[in-house]
N, C-alpha and C. Protein backbone atom coordinates (compact mmCIF):
# COMPACT_ATOMS: atom_id res chain seq x y z
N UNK A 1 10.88 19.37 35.78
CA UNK A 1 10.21 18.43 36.66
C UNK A 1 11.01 17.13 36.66
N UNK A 2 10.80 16.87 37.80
CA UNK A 2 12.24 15.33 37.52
C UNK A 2 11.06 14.03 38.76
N UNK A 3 11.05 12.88 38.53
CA UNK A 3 10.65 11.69 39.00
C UNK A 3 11.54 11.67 40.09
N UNK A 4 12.23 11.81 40.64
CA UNK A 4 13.13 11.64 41.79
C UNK A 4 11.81 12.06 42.79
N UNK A 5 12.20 11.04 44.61
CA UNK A 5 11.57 11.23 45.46
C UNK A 5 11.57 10.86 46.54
N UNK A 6 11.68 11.67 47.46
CA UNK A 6 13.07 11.65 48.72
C UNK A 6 12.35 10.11 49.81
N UNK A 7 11.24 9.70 48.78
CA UNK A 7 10.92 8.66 50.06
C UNK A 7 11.54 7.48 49.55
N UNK A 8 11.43 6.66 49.59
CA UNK A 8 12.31 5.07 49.90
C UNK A 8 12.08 4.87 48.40
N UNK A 9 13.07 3.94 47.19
CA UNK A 9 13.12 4.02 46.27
C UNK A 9 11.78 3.24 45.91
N UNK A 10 11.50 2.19 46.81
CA UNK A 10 10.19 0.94 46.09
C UNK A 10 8.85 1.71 46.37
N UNK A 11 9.08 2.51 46.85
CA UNK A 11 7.87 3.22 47.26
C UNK A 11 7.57 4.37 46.22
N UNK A 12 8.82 5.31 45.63
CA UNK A 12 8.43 6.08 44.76
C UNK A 12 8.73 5.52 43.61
N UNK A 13 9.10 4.10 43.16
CA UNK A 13 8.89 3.52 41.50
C UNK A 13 7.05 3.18 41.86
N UNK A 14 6.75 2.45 43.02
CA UNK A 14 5.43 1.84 43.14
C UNK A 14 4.59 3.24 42.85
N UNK A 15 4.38 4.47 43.22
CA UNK A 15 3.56 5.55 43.06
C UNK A 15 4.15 6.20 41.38
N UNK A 16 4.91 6.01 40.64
CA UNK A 16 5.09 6.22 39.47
C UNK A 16 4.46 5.50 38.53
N UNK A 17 4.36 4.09 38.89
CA UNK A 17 3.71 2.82 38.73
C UNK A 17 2.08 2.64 38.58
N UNK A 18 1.47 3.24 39.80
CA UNK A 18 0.06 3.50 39.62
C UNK A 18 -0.10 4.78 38.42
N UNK A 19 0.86 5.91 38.47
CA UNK A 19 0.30 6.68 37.31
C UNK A 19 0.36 6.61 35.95
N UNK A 20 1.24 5.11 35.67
CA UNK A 20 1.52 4.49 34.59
C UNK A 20 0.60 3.48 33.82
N UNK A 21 0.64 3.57 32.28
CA UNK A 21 -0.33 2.37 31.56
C UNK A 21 0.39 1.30 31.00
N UNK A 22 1.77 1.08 31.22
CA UNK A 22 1.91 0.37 31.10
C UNK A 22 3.98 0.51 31.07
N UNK A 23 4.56 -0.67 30.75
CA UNK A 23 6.22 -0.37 31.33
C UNK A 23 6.81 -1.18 29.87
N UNK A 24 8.03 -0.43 29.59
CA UNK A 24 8.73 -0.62 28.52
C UNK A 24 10.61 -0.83 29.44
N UNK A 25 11.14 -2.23 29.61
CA UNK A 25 12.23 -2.36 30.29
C UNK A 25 13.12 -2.78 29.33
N UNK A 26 14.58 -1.68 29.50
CA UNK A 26 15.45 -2.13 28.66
C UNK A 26 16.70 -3.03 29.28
N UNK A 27 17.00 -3.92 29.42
CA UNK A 27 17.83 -4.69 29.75
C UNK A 27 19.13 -4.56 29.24
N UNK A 28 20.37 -4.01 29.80
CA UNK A 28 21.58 -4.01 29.49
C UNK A 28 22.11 -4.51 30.44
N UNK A 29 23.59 -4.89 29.83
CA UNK A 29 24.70 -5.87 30.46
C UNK A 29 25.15 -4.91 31.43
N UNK A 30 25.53 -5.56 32.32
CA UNK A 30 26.28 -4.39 33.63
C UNK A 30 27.81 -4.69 34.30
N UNK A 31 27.01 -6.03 35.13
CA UNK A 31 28.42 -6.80 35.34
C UNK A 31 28.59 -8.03 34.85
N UNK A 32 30.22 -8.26 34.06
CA UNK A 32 30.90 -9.18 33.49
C UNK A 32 31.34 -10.28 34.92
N UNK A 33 30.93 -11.54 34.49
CA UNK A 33 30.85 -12.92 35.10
C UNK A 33 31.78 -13.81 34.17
N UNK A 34 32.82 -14.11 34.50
CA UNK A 34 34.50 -14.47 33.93
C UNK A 34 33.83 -15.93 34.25
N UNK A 35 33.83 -16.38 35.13
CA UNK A 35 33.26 -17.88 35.75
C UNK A 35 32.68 -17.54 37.20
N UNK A 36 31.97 -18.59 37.11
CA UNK A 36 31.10 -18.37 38.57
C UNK A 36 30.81 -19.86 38.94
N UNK A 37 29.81 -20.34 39.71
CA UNK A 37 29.81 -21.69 40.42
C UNK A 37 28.30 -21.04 40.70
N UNK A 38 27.22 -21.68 39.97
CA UNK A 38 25.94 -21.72 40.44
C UNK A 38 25.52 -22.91 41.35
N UNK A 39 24.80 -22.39 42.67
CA UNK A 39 24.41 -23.61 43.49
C UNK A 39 25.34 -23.99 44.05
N UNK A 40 26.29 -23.67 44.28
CA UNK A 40 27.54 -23.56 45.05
C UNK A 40 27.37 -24.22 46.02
N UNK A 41 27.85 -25.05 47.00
CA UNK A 41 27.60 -25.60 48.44
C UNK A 41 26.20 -25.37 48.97
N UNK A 42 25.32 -25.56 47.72
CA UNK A 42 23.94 -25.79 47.91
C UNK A 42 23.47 -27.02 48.83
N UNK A 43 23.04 -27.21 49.69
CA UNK A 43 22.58 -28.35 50.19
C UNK A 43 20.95 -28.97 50.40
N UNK A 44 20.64 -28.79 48.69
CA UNK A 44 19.46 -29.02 48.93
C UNK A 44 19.12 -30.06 47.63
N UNK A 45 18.51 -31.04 48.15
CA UNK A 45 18.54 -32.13 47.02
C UNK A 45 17.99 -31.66 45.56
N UNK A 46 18.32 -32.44 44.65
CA UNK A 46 18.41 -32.47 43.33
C UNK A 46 19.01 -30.85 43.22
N UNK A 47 19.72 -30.05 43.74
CA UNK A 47 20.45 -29.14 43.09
C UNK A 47 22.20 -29.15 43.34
N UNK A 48 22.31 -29.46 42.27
CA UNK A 48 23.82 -29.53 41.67
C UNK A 48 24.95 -28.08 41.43
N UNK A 49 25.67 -28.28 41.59
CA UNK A 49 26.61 -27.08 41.31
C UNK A 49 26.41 -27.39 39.64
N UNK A 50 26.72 -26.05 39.02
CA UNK A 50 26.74 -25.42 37.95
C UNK A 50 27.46 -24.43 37.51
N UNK A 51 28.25 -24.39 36.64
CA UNK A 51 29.10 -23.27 35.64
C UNK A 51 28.55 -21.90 35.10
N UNK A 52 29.35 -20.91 35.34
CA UNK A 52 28.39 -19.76 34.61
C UNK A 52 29.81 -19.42 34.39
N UNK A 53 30.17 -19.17 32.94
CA UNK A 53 31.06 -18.38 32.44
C UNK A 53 30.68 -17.16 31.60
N UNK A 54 31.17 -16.73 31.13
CA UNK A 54 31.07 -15.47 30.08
C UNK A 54 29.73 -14.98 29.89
N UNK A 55 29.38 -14.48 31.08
CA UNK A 55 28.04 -14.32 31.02
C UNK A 55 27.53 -12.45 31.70
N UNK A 56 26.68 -12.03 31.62
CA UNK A 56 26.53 -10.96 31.97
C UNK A 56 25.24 -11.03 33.24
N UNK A 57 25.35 -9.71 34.12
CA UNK A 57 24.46 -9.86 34.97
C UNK A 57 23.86 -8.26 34.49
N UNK A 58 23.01 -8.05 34.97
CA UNK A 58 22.20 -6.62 34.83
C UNK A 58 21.74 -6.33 36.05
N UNK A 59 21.36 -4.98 35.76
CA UNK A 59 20.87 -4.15 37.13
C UNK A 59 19.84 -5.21 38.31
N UNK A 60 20.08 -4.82 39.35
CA UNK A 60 18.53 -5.40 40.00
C UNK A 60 17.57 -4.64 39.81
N UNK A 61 17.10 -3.50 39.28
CA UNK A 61 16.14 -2.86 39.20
C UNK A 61 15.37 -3.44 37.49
N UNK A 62 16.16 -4.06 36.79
CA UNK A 62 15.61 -4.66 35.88
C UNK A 62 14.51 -6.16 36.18
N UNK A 63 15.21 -6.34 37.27
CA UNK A 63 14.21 -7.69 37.83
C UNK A 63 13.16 -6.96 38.35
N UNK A 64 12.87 -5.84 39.47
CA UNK A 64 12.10 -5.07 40.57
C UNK A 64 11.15 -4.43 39.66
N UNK A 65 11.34 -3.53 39.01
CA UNK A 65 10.37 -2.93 38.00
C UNK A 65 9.53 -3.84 37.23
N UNK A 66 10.03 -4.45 36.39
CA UNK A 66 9.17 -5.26 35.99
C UNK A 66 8.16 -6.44 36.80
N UNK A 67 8.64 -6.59 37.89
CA UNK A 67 7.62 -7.48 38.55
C UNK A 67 6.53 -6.36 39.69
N UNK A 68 7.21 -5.53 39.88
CA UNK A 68 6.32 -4.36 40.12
C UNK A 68 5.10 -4.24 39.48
N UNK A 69 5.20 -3.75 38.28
CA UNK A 69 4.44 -3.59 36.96
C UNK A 69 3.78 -4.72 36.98
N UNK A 70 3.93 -5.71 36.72
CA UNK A 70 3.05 -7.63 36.65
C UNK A 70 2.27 -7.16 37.74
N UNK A 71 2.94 -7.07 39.22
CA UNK A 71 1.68 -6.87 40.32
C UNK A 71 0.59 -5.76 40.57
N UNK A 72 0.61 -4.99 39.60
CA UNK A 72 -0.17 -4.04 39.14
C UNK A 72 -1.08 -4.29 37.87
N UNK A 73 -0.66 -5.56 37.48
CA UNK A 73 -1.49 -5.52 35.72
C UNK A 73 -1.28 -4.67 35.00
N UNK A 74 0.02 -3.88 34.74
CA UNK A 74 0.44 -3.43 33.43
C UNK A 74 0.94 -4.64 32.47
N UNK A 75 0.92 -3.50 31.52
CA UNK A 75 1.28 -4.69 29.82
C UNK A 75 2.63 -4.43 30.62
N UNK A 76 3.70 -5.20 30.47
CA UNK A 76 5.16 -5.05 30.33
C UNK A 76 5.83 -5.57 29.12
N UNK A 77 6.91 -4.83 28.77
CA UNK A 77 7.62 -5.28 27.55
C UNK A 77 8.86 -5.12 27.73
N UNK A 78 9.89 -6.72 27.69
CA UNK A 78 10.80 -6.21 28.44
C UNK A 78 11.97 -6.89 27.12
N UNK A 79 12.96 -5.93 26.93
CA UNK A 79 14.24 -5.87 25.63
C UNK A 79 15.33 -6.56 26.54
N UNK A 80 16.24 -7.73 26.18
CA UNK A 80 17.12 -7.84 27.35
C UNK A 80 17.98 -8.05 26.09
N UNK A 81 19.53 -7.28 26.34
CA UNK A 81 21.31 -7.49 25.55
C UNK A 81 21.66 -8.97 25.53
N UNK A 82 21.69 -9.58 23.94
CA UNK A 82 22.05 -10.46 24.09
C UNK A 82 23.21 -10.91 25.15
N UNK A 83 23.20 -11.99 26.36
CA UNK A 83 24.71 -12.01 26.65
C UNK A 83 24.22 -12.07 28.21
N UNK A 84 23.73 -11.54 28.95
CA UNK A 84 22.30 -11.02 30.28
C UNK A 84 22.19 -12.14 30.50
N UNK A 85 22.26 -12.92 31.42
CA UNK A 85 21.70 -14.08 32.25
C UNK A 85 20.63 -13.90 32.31
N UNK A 86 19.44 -14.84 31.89
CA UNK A 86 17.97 -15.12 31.67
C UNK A 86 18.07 -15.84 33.03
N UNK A 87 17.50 -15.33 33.68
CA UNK A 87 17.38 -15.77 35.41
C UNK A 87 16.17 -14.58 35.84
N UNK A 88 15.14 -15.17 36.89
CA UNK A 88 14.12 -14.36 37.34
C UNK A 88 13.11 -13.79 36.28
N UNK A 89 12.78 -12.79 36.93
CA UNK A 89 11.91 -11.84 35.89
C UNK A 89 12.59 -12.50 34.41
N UNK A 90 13.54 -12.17 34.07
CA UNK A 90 14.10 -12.23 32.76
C UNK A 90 14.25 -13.63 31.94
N UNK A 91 13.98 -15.02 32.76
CA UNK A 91 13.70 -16.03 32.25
C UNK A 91 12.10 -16.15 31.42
N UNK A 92 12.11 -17.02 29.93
CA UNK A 92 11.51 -16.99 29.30
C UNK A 92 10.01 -17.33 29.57
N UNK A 93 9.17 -16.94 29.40
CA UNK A 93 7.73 -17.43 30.00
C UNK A 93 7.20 -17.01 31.26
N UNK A 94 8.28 -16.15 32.12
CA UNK A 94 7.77 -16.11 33.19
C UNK A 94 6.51 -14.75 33.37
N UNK A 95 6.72 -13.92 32.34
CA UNK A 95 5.43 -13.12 32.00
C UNK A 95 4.50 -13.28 31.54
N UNK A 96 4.84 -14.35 30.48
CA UNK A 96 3.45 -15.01 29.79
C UNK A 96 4.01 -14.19 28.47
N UNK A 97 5.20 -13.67 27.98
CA UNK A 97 5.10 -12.72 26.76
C UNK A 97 6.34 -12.89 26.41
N UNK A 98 6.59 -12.35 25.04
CA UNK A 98 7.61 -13.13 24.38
C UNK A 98 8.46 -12.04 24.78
N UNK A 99 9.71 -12.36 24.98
CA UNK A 99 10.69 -11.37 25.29
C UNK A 99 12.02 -11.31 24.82
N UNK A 100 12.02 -10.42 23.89
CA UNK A 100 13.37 -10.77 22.46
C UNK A 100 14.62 -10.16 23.31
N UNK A 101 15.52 -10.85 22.33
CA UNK A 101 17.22 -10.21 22.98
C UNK A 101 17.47 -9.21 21.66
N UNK A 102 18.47 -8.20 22.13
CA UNK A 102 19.00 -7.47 20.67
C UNK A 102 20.28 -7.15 21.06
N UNK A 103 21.30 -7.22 20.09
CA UNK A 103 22.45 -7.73 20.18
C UNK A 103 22.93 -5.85 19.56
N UNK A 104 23.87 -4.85 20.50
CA UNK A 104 24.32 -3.85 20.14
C UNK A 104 25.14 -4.05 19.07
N UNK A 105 25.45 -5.05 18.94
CA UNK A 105 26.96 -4.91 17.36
C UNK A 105 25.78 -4.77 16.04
N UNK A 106 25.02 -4.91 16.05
CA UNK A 106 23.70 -4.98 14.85
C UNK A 106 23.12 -3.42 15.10
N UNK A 107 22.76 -3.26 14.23
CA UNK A 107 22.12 -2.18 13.86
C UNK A 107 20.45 -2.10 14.22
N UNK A 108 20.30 -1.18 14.67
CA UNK A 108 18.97 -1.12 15.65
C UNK A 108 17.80 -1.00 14.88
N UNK A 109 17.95 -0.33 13.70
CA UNK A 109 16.93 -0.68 12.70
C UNK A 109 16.40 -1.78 11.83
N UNK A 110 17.54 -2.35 12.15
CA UNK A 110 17.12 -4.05 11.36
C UNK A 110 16.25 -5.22 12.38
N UNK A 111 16.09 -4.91 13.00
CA UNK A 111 14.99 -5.23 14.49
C UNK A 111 14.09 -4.51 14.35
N UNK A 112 14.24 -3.32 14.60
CA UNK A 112 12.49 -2.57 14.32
C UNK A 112 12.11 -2.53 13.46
N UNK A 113 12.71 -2.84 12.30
CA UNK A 113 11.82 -2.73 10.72
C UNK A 113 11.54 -4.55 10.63
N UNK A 114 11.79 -5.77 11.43
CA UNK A 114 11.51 -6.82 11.92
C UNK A 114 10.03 -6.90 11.69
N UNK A 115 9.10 -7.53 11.16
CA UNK A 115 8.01 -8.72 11.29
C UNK A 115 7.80 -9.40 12.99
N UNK A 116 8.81 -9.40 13.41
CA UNK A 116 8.67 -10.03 15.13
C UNK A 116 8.97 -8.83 15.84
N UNK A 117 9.13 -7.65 15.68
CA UNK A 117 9.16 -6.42 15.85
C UNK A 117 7.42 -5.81 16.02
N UNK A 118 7.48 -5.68 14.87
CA UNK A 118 5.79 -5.13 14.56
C UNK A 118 4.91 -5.79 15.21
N UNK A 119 4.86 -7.20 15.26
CA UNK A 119 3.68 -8.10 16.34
C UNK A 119 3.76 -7.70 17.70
N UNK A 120 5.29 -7.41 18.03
CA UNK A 120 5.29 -7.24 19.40
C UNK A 120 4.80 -6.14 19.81
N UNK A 121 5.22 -4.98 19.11
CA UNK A 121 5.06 -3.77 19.69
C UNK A 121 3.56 -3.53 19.67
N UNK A 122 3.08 -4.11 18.66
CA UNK A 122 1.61 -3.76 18.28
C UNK A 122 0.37 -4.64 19.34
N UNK A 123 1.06 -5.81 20.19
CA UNK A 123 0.26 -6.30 21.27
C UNK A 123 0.89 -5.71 22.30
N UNK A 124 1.77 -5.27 22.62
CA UNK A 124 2.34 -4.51 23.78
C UNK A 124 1.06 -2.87 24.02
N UNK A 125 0.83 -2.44 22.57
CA UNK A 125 0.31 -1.37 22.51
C UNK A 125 -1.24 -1.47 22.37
N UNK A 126 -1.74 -2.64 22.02
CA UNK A 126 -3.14 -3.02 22.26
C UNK A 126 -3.30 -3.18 23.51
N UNK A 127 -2.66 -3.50 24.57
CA UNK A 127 -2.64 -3.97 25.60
C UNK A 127 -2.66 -2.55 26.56
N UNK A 128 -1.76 -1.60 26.27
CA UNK A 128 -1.48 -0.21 27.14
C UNK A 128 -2.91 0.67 26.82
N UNK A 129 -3.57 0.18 25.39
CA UNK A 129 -4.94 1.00 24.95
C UNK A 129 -5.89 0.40 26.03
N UNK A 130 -6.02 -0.75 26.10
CA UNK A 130 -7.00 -1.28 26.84
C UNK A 130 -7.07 -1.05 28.28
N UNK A 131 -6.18 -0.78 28.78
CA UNK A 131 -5.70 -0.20 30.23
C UNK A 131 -6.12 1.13 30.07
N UNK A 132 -5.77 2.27 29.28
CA UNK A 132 -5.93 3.66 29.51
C UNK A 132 -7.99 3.60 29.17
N UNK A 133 -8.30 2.94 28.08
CA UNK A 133 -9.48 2.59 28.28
C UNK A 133 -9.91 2.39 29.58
N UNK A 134 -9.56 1.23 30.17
CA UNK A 134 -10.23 0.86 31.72
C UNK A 134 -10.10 1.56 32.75
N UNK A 135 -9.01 2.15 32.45
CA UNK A 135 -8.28 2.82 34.22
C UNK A 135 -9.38 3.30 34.46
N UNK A 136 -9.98 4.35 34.11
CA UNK A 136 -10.83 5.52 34.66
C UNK A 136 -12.58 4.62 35.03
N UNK A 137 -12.20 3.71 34.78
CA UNK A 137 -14.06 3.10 35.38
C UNK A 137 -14.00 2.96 36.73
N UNK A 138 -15.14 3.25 37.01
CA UNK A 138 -15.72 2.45 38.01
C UNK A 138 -15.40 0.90 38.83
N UNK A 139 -14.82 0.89 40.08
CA UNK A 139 -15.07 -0.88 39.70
C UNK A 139 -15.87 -1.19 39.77
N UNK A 140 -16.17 -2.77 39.21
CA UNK A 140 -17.36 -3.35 39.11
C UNK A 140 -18.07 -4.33 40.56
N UNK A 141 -18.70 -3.82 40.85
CA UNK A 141 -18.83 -4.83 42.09
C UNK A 141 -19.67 -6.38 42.18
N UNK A 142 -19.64 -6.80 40.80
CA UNK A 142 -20.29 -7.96 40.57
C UNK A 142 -20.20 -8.11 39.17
């Protein structure tokens, strides 16, 4: 059985989405950004040109999914590679939830056996209980 689905891609993540309790996004580096010029021949007051060097960009589907998921009221929990431009979805606070970086040269178990590991996963997963709890009610009409 495979998730693939010959209708338009936002349309079959959005119907994968309703049968979901909740979204786990892994953020990796994709494309390498040598230098760049943010705000570039912007002409709009108080925005300034800006430097982006050595920096990484990631998929667009890492921004799309996860705000998908938000407009549905799933828990989301989203992992981004140290190095990933924190922009959009992926800037800090913009979920309301803490959203750690993990750096591939480190060893993947020294993060999950983490104290800031265990809190997270464990409100990420209180959060997906309380959803599979609710899904199936009734709504409430008052």
């Amino acid at each position: 059985m495979t998730d693939y689905d010959m209708d338009a891609p936002l349309k079959a993540i959005r119907r994968l989405m309703l049968e979901s309790n909740a979204l786990i996004t892994i953020v990796f580096r994709r494309t390498y950004v040598e230098r760049a010029v943010g705000n570039h021949l912007a002409d709009l007051p108080g925005r300034s040109p800006y430097i982006v060097s050595d920096q990484w960009l990631t998929s667009p589907w890492s921004h799309i999914e996860p705000a998908m998921a938000f407009q549905l009221g799933l828990p989301s929990l989203i992992l981004r590679e140290r190095g990933v431009i924190a922009d959009g979805i992926l800037e800090k606070g913009v979920l309301g939830s803490y959203m750690p970086e993990f750096d591939t040269s480190t060893p993947v178990d020294d993060y999950f056996d983490s104290p800031e590991w265990r809190d997270l996963i464990w409100k990420w997963e209180s959060q997906t209980r309380k959803v599979v709890e609710t899904k199936g009610n009734p709504p409430k009409l008052y």
